[in-house]
Protein backbone atom coordinates (compact mmCIF):
# COMPACT_ATOMS: atom_id res chain seq x y z
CA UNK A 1 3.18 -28.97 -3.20
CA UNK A 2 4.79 -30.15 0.09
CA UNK A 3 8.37 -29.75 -1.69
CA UNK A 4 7.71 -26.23 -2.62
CA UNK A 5 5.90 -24.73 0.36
CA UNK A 6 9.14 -25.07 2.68
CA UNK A 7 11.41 -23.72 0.57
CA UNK A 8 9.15 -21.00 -0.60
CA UNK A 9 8.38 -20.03 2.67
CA UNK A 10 12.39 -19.86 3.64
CA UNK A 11 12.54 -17.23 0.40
CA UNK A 12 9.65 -15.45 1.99
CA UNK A 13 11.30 -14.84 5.59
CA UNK A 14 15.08 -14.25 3.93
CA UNK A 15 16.50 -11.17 5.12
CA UNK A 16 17.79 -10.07 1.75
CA UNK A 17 15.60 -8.35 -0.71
CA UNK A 18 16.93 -10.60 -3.48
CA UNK A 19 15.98 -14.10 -1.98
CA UNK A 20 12.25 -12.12 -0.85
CA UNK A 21 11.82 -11.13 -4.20
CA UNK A 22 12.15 -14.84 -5.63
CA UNK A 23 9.60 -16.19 -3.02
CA UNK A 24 7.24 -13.45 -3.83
CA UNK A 25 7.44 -14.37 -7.28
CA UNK A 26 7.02 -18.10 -6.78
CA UNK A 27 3.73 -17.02 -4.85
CA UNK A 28 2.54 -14.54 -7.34
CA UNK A 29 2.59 -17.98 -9.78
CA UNK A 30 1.19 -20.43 -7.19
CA UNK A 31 -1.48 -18.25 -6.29
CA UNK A 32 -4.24 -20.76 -7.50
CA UNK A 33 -2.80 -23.61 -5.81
CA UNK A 34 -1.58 -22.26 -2.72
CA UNK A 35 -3.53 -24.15 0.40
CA UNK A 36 -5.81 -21.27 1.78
CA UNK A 37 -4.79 -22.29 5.83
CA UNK A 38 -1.25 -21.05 4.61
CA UNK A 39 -0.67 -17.16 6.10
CA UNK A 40 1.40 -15.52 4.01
CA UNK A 41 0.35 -12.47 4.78
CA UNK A 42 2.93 -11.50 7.84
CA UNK A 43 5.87 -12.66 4.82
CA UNK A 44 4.80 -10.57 2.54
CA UNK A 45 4.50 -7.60 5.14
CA UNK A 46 8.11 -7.76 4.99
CA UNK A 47 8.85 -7.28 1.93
CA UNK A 48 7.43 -3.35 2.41
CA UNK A 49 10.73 -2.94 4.81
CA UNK A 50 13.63 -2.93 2.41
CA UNK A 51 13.20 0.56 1.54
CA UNK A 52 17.25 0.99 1.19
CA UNK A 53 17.96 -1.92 -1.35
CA UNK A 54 17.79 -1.52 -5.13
CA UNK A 55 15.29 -4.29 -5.36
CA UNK A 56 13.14 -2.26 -3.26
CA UNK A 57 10.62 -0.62 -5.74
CA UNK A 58 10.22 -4.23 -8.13
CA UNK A 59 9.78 -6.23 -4.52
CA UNK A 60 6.90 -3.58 -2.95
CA UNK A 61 4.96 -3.73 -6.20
CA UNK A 62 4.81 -7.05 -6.38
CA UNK A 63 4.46 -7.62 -2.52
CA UNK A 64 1.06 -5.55 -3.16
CA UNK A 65 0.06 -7.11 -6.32
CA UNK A 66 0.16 -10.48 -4.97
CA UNK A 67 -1.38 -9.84 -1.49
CA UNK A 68 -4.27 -8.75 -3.48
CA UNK A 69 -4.00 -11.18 -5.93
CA UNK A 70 -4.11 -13.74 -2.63
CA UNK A 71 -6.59 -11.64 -0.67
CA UNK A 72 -9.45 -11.91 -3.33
CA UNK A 73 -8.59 -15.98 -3.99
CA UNK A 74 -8.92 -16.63 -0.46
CA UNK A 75 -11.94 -14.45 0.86
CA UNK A 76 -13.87 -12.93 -2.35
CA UNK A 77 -17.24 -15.20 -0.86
CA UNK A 78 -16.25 -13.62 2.41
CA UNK A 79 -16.02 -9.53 2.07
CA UNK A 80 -15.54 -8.77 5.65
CA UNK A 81 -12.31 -11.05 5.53
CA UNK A 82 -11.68 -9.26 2.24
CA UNK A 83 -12.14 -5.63 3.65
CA UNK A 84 -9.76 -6.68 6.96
CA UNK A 85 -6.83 -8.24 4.66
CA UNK A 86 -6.46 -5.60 2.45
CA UNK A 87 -7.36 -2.51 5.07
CA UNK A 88 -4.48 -4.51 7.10
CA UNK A 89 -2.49 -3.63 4.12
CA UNK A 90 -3.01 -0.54 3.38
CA UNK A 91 -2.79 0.86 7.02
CA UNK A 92 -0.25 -1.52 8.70
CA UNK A 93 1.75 -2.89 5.67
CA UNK A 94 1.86 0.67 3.11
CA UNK A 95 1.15 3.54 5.69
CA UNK A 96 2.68 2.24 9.10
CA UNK A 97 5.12 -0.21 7.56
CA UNK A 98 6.25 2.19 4.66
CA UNK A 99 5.40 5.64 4.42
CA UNK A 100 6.43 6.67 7.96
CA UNK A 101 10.14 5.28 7.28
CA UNK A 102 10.12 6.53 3.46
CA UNK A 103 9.61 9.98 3.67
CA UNK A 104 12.94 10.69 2.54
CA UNK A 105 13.02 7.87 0.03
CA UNK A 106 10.89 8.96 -3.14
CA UNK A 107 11.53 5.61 -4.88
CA UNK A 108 9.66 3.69 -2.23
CA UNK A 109 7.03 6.18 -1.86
CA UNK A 110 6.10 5.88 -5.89
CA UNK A 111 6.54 2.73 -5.59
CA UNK A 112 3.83 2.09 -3.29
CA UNK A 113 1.90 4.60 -5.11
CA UNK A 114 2.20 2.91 -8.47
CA UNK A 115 0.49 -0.37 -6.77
CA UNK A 116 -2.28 1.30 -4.45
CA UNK A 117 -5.14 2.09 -7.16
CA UNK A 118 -5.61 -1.16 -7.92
CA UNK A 119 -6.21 -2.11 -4.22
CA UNK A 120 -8.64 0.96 -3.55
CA UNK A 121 -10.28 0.14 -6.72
CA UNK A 122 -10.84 -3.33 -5.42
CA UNK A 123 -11.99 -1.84 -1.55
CA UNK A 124 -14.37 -0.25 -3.73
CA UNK A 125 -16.66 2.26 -1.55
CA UNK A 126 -15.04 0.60 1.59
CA UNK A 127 -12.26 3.33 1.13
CA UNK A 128 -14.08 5.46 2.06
CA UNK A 129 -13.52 3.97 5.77
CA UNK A 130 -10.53 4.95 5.80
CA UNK A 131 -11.65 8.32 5.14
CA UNK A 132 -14.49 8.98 8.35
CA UNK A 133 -12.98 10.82 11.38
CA UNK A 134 -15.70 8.26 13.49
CA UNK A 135 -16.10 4.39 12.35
CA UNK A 136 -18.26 1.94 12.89
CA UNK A 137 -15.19 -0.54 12.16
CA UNK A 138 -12.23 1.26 13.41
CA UNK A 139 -12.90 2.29 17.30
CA UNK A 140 -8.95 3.33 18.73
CA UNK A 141 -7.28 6.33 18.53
CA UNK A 142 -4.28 4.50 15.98
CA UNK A 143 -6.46 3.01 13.96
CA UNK A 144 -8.69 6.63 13.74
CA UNK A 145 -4.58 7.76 12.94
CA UNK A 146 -4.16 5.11 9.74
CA UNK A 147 -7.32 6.35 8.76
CA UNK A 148 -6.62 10.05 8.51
CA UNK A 149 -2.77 9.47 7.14
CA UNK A 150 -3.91 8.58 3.62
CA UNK A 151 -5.33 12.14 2.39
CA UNK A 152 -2.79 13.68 4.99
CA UNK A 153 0.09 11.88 3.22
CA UNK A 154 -1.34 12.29 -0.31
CA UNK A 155 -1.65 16.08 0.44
CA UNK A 156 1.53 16.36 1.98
CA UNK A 157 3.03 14.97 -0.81
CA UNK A 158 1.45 17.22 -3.49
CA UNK A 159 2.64 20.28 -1.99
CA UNK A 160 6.19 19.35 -1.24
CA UNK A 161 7.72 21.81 -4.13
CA UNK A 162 5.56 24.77 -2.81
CA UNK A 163 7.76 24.28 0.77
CA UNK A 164 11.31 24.31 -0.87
CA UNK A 165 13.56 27.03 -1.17
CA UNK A 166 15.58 26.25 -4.09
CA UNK A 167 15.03 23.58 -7.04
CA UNK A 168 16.15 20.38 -5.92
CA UNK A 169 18.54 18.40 -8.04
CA UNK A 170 16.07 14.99 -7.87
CA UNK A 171 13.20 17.62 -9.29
CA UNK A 172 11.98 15.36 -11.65
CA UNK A 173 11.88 12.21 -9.39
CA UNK A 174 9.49 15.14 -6.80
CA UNK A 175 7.54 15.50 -10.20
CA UNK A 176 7.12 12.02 -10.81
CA UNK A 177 5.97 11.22 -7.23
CA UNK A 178 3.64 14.20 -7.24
CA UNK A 179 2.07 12.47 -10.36
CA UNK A 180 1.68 8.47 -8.88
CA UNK A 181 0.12 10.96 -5.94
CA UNK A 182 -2.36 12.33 -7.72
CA UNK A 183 -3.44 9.25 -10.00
CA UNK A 184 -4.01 8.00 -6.35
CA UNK A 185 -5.50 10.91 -5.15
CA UNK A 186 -7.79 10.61 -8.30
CA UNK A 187 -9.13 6.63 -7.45
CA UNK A 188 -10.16 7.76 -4.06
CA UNK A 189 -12.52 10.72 -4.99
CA UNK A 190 -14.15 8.42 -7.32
CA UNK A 191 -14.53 5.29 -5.19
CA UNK A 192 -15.06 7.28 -1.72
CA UNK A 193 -16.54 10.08 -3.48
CA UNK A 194 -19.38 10.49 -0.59
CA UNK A 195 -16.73 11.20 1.93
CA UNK A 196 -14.91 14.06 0.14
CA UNK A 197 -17.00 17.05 1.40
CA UNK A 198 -14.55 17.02 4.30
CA UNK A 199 -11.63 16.69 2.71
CA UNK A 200 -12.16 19.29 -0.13
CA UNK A 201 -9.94 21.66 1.08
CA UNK A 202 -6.86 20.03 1.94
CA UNK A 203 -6.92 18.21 -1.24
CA UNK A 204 -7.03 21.77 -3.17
CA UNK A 205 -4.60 23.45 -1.04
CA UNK A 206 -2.24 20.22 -1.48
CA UNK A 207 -3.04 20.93 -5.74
């Protein structure tokens, strides 16, 4: 394991997509044997940054897959650790890290989209934290902000074809996103189901 770590590590905090993508990998298959005092968690973070290269949509998959993967080996006994890791990366590392910069770049939004059900399915009923306009958990005004973006976004994003003029030529890729959208869209009313009252109508204007 000593051997590994190192180099693993230097494929983790590579610049290029390519080399991050191998180091991700080699974690995804180490995940049971990985030392739990090792934080990966800031290398994988950056993986959710190379929204230009054509790596992009294979790396941010797997960047989520295996952060959750890792998240529930290292704190499943401990589900306020759980709840922090994977609300730090679905606010800072998908919304903050990804959808702000992406909003041109519909590959990297699906992308993300594609991978977020499984971690809201896993946050179970604690999504619906990131759904309350007050929290017991969340106290400043950005964190309120993360909160809020996720059925902003979502909603945004399923009434993009009702704002455009003409029919784009990338319609299909719109249509495709749309659908990852509401398949997301779709996990949160069932897991955060008692915190939709408020959010009714911007999901059904955004349908």
């Amino acid at each position: 394991m000593a051997f590994i770590i190192p180099p693993m590590m230097t494929l983790l905090d590579d610049y290029q997509a390519e080399h991050k993508l191998k180091g991700v990998r080699v974690v995804s298959l180490m995940l049971h044997t990985i030392p739990q005092k090792i934080q990966l968690s800031k290398s994988l973070k950056t993986g959710l940054s190379h929204l230009s290269d054509p790596e992009m949509p294979t790396l941010v998959r797997l960047v989520i897959s295996t952060w959750l993967n890792l998240a529930l080996k290292v704190d499943e006994p401990n589900l306020l650790e759980l709840f922090d890791h994977l609300s730090t990366l679905v606010g800072t590392g998908i919304i903050e890290g990804m959808w702000i910069y992406s909003i041109q770049n519909l590959v990297a939004m699906k992308a993300a989209l594609d991978a977020l059900p499984n971690v809201l399915r896993t946050l179970s009923i604690a999504t619906a934290s990131f759904l309350k306009v007050h929290s017991a958990i969340f106290q400043t005004v950005r964190a309120l902000s993360k909160i809020q973006s996720i059925i902003l976004q979502l909603a945004h994003i399923m009434a993009m074809r009702s704002t455009m003029q003409e029919r784009p030529e990338n319609i299909s890729d719109i249509i495709e996103l749309q659908e990852s959208t509401g398949r997301v869209m779709l996990v949160i009313m069932d897991v955060a189901a008692c915190r939709m009252e408020g959010w009714k109508f911007m999901i059904l204007d955004g349908v």
